[in-house]
C-alpha atoms as a PDB file:
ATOM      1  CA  UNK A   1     -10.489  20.638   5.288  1.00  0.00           C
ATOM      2  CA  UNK A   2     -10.959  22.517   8.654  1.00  0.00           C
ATOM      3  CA  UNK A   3     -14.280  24.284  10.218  1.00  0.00           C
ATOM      4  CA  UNK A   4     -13.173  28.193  11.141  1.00  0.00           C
ATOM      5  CA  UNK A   5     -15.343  30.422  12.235  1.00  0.00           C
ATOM      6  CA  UNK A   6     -16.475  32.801   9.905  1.00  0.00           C
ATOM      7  CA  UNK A   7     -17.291  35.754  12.343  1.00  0.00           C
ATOM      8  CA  UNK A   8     -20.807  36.287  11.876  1.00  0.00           C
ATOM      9  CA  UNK A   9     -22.245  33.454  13.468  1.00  0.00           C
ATOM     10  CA  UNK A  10     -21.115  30.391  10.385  1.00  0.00           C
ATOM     11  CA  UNK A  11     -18.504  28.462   9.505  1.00  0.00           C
ATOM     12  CA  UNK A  12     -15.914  28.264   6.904  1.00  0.00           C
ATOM     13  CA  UNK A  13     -14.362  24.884   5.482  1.00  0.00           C
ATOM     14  CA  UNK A  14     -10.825  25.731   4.378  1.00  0.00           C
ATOM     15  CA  UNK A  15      -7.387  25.718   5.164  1.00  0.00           C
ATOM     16  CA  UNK A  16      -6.350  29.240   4.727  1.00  0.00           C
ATOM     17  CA  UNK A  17      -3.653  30.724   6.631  1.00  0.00           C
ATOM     18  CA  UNK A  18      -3.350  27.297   8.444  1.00  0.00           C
ATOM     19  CA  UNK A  19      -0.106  25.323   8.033  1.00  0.00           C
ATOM     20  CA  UNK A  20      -0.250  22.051   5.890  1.00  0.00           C
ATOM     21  CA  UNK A  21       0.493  18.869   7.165  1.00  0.00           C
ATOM     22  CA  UNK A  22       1.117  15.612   6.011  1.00  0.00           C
ATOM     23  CA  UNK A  23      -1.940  12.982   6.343  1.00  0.00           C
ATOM     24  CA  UNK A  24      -2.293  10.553   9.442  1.00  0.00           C
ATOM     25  CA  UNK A  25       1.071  12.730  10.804  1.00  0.00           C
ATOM     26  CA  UNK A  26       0.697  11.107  14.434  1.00  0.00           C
ATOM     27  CA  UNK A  27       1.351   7.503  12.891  1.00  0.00           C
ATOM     28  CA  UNK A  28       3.716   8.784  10.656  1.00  0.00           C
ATOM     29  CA  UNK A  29       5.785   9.795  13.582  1.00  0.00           C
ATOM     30  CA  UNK A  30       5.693   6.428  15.448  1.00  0.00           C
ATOM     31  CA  UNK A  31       6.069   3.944  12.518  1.00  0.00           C
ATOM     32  CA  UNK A  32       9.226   2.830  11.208  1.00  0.00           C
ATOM     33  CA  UNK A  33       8.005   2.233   7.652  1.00  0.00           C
ATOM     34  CA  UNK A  34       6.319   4.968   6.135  1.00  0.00           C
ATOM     35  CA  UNK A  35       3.999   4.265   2.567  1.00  0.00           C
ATOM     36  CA  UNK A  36       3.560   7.544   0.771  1.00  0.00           C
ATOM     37  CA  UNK A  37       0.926   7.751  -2.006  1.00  0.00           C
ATOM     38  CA  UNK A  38       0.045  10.150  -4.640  1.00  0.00           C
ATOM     39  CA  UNK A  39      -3.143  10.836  -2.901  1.00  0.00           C
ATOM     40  CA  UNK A  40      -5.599  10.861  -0.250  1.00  0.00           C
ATOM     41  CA  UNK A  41      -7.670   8.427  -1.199  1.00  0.00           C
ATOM     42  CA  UNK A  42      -4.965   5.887  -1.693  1.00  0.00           C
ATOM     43  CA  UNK A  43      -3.511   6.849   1.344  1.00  0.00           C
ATOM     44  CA  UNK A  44      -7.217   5.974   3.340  1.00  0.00           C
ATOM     45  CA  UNK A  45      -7.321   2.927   1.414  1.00  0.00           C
ATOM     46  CA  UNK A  46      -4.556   1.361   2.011  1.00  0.00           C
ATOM     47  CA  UNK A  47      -4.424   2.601   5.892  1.00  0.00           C
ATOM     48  CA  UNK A  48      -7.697   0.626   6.034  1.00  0.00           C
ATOM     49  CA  UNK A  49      -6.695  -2.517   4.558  1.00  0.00           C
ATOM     50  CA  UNK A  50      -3.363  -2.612   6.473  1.00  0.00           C
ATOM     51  CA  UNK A  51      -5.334  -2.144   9.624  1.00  0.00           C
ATOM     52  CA  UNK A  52      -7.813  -4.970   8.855  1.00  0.00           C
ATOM     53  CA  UNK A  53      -4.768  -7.106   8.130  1.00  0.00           C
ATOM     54  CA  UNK A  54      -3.448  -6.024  11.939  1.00  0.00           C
ATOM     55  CA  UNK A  55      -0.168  -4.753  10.159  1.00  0.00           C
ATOM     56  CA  UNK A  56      -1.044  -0.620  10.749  1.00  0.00           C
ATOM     57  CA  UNK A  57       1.079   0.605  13.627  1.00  0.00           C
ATOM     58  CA  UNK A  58       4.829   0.109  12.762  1.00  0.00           C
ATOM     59  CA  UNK A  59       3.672   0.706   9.134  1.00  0.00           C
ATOM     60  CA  UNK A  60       1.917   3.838   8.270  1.00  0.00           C
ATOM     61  CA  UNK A  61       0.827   5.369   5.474  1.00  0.00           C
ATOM     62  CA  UNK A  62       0.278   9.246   4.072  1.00  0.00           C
ATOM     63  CA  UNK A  63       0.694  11.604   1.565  1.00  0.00           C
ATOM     64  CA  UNK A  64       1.195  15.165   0.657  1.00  0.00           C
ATOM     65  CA  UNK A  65      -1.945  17.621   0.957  1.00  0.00           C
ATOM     66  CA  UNK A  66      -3.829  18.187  -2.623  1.00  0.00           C
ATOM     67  CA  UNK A  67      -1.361  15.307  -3.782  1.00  0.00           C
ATOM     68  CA  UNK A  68       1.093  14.518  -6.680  1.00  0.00           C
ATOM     69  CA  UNK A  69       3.227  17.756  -6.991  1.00  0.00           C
ATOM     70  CA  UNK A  70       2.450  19.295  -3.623  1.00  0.00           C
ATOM     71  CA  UNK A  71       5.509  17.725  -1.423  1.00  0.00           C
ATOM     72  CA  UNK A  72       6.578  20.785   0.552  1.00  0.00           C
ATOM     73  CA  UNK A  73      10.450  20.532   2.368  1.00  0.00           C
ATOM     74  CA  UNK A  74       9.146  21.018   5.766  1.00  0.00           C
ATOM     75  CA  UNK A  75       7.679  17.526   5.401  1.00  0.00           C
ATOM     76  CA  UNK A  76      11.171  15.818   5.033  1.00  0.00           C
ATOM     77  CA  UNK A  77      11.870  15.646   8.973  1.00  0.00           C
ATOM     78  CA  UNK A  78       9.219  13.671   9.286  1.00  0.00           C
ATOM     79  CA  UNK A  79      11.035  10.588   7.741  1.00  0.00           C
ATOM     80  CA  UNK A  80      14.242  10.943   9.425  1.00  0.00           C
ATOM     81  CA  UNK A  81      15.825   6.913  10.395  1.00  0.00           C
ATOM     82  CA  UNK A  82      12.187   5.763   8.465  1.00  0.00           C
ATOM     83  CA  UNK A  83      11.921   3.128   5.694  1.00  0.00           C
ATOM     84  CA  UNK A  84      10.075   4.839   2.895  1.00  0.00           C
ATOM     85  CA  UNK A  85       8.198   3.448   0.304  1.00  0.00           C
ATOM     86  CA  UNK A  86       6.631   5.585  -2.391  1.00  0.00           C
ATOM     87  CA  UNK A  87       3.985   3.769  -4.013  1.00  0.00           C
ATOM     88  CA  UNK A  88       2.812   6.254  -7.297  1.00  0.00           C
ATOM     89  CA  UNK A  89       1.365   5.573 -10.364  1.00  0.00           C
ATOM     90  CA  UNK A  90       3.024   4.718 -13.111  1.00  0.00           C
ATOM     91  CA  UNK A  91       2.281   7.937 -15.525  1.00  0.00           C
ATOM     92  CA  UNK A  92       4.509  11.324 -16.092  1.00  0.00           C
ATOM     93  CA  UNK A  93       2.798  12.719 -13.087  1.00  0.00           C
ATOM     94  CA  UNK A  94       3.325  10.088 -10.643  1.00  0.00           C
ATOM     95  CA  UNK A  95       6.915   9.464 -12.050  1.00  0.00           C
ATOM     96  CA  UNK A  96       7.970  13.130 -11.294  1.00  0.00           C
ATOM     97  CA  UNK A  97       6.137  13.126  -7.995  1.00  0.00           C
ATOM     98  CA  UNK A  98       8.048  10.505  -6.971  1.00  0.00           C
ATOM     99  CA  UNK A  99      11.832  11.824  -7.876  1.00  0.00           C
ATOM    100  CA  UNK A 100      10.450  15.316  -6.186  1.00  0.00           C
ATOM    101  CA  UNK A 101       9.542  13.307  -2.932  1.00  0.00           C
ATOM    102  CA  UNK A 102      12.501  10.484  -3.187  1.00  0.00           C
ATOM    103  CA  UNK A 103      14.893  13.545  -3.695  1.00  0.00           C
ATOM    104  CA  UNK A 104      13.303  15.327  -0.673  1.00  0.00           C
ATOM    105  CA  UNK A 105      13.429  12.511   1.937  1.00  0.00           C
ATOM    106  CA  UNK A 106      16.716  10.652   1.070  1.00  0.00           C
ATOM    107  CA  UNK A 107      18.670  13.094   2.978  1.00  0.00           C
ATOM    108  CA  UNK A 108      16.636  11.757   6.327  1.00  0.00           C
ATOM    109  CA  UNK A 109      15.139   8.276   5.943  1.00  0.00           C
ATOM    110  CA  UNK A 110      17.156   4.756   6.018  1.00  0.00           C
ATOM    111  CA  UNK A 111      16.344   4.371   2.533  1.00  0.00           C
ATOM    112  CA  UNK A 112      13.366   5.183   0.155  1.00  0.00           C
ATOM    113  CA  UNK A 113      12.023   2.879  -2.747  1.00  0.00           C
ATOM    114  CA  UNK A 114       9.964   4.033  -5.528  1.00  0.00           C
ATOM    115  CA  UNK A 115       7.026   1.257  -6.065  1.00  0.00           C
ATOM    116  CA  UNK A 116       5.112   1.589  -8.582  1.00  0.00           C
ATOM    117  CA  UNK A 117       1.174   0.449  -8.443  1.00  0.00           C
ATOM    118  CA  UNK A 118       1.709  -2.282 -11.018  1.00  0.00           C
ATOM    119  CA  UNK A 119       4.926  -3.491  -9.469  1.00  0.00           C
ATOM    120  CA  UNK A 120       3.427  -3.260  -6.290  1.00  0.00           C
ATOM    121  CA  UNK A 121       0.404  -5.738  -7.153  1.00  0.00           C
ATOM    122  CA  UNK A 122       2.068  -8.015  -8.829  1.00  0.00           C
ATOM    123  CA  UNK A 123       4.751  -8.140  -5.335  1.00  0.00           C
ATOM    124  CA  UNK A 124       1.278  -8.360  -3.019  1.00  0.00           C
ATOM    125  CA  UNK A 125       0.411 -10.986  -5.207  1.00  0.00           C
ATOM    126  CA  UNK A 126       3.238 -12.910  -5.227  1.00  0.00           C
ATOM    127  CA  UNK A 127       3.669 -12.728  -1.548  1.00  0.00           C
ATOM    128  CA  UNK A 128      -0.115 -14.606  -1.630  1.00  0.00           C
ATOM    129  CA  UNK A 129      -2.654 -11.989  -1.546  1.00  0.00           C
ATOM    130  CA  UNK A 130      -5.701 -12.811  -2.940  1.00  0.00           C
ATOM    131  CA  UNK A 131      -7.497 -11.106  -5.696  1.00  0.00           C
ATOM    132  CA  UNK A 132     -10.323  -9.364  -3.479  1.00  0.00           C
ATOM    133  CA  UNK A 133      -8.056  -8.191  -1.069  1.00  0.00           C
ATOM    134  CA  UNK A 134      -5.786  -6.701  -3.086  1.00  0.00           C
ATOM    135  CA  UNK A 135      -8.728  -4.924  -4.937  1.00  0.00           C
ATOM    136  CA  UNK A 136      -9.644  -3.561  -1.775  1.00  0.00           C
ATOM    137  CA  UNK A 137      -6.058  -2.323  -1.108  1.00  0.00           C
ATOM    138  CA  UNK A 138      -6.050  -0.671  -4.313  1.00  0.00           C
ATOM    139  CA  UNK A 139      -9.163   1.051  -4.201  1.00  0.00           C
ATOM    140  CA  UNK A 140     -10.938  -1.116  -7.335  1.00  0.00           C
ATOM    141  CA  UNK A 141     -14.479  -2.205  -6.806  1.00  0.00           C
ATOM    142  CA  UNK A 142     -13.578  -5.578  -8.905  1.00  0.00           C
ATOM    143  CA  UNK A 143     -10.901  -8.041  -9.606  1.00  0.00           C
ATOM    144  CA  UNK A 144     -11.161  -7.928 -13.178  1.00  0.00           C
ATOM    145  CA  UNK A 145      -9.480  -4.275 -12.895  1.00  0.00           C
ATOM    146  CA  UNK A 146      -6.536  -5.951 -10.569  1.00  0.00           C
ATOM    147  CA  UNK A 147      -5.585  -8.619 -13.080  1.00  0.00           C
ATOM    148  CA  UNK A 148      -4.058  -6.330 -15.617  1.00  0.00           C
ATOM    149  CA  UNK A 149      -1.556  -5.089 -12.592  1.00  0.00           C
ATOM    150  CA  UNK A 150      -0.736  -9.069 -11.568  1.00  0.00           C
ATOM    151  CA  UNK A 151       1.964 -10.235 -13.818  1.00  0.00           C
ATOM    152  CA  UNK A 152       3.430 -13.160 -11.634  1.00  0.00           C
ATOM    153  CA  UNK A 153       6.700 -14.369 -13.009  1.00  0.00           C
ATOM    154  CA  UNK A 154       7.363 -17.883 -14.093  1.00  0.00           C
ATOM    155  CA  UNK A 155       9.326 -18.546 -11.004  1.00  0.00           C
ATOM    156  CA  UNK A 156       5.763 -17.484  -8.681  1.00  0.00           C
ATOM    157  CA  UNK A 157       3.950 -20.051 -11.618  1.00  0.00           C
ATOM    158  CA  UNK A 158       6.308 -22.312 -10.327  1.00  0.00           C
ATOM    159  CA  UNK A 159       6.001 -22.273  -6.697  1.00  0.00           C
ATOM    160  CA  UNK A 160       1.483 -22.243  -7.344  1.00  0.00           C
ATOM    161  CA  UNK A 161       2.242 -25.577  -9.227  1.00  0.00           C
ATOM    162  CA  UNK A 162       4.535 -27.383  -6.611  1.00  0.00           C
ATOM    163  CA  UNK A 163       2.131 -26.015  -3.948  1.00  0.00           C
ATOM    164  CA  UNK A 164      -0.796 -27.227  -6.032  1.00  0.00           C
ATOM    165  CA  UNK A 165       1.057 -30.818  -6.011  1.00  0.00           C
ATOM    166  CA  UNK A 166       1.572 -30.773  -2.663  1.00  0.00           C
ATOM    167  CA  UNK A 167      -1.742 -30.258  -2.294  1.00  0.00           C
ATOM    168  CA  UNK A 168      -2.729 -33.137  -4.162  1.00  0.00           C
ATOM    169  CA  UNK A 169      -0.671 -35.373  -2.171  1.00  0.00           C
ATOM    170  CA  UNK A 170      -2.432 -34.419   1.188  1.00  0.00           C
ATOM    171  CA  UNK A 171      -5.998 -34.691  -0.154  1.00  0.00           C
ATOM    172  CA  UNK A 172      -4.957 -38.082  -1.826  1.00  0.00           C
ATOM    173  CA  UNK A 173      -3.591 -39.747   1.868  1.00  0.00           C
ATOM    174  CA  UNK A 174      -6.700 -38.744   3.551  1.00  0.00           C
ATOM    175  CA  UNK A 175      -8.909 -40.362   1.039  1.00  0.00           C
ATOM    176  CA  UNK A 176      -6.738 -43.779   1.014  1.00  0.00           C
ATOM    177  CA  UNK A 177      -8.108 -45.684   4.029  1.00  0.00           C
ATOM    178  CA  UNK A 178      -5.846 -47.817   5.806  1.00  0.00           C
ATOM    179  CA  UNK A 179      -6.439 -51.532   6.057  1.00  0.00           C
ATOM    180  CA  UNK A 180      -9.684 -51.025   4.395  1.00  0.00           C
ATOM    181  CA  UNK A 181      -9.213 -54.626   3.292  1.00  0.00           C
ATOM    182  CA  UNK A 182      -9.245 -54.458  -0.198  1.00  0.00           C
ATOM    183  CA  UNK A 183      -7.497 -56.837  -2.398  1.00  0.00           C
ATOM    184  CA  UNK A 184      -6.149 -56.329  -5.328  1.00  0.00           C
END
């Protein structure tokens, strides 16, 4: 939305007859990865956990103005020698957002992946993201919504169990004294 004067004195909040531009466009054009979501809410949302992390800046993230469906061609340039990740939902209208977008950008970025939001919780989840974070990222106000995206795979159970035993080990050597004189 944009304030325009009116011409009697007020203001108008609109966009008419003013080009449309992608969202956060000025770190769009310095970042070398570029996240694009269905919306702008997922857009600010993940922006502001990637910036609390530290990692905003050679990642950035955006999306089309009004959202799913609205990807205009002019956008494309935009993306040219980029890493682009498309991160929609996983229903009709995400899926066909996506190909419009993917089939849009390919002809400029590096390469483009299509990520969708369950995929990509389980993979921030995997990588060792906790719960509440991840919630955060996704825009949920609780956990309990994130758990039906997390579907770790037996090989992540795997790895939580050997680092669980390792664990073990550590806290087991620090309660052993040494030469505490004991026989047995």
């Amino acid at each position: 939305m944009v304030r325009q004067p009116e011409g009697r004195g007020g203001w108008r909040y609109n966009r008419q007859g003013l080009k449309p531009l992608l969202s956060q466009l000025p770190d769009v054009v310095v970042a070398r990865v570029v996240m694009i979501t269905e919306g702008e809410k997922d857009t600010n949302t993940l922006s502001a956990a990637l910036r609390a992390k530290g990692l905003y800046g050679l990642t950035a993230v955006t999306t089309a103005p009004d959202g799913a469906g609205k990807w205009q061609p002019e956008f494309s340039p935009y993306f040219a020698g980029k890493r682009v990740v498309l991160l929609p939902d996983n229903d009709e209208a995400g899926r066909r957002h996506a190909r419009l977008v993917a089939e849009a950008v390919r002809p400029y970025a590096l390469d483009v992946k299509v990520v969708f939001r369950h995929t990509f919780a389980t993979r921030m989840a995997e990588a060792g993201v906790d719960l509440a974070t991840l919630a955060a990222i996704l825009g949920h106000g609780s956990i309990r919504i994130v758990q039906r995206y997390v579907h770790p795979t037996a090989e992540h159970k795997r790895a939580a169990m050997v680092k669980y035993a390792e664990t073990m080990k550590v806290s087991q050597v620090r309660q052993e004294p040494s030469g505490s004189g004991r026989v047995n």
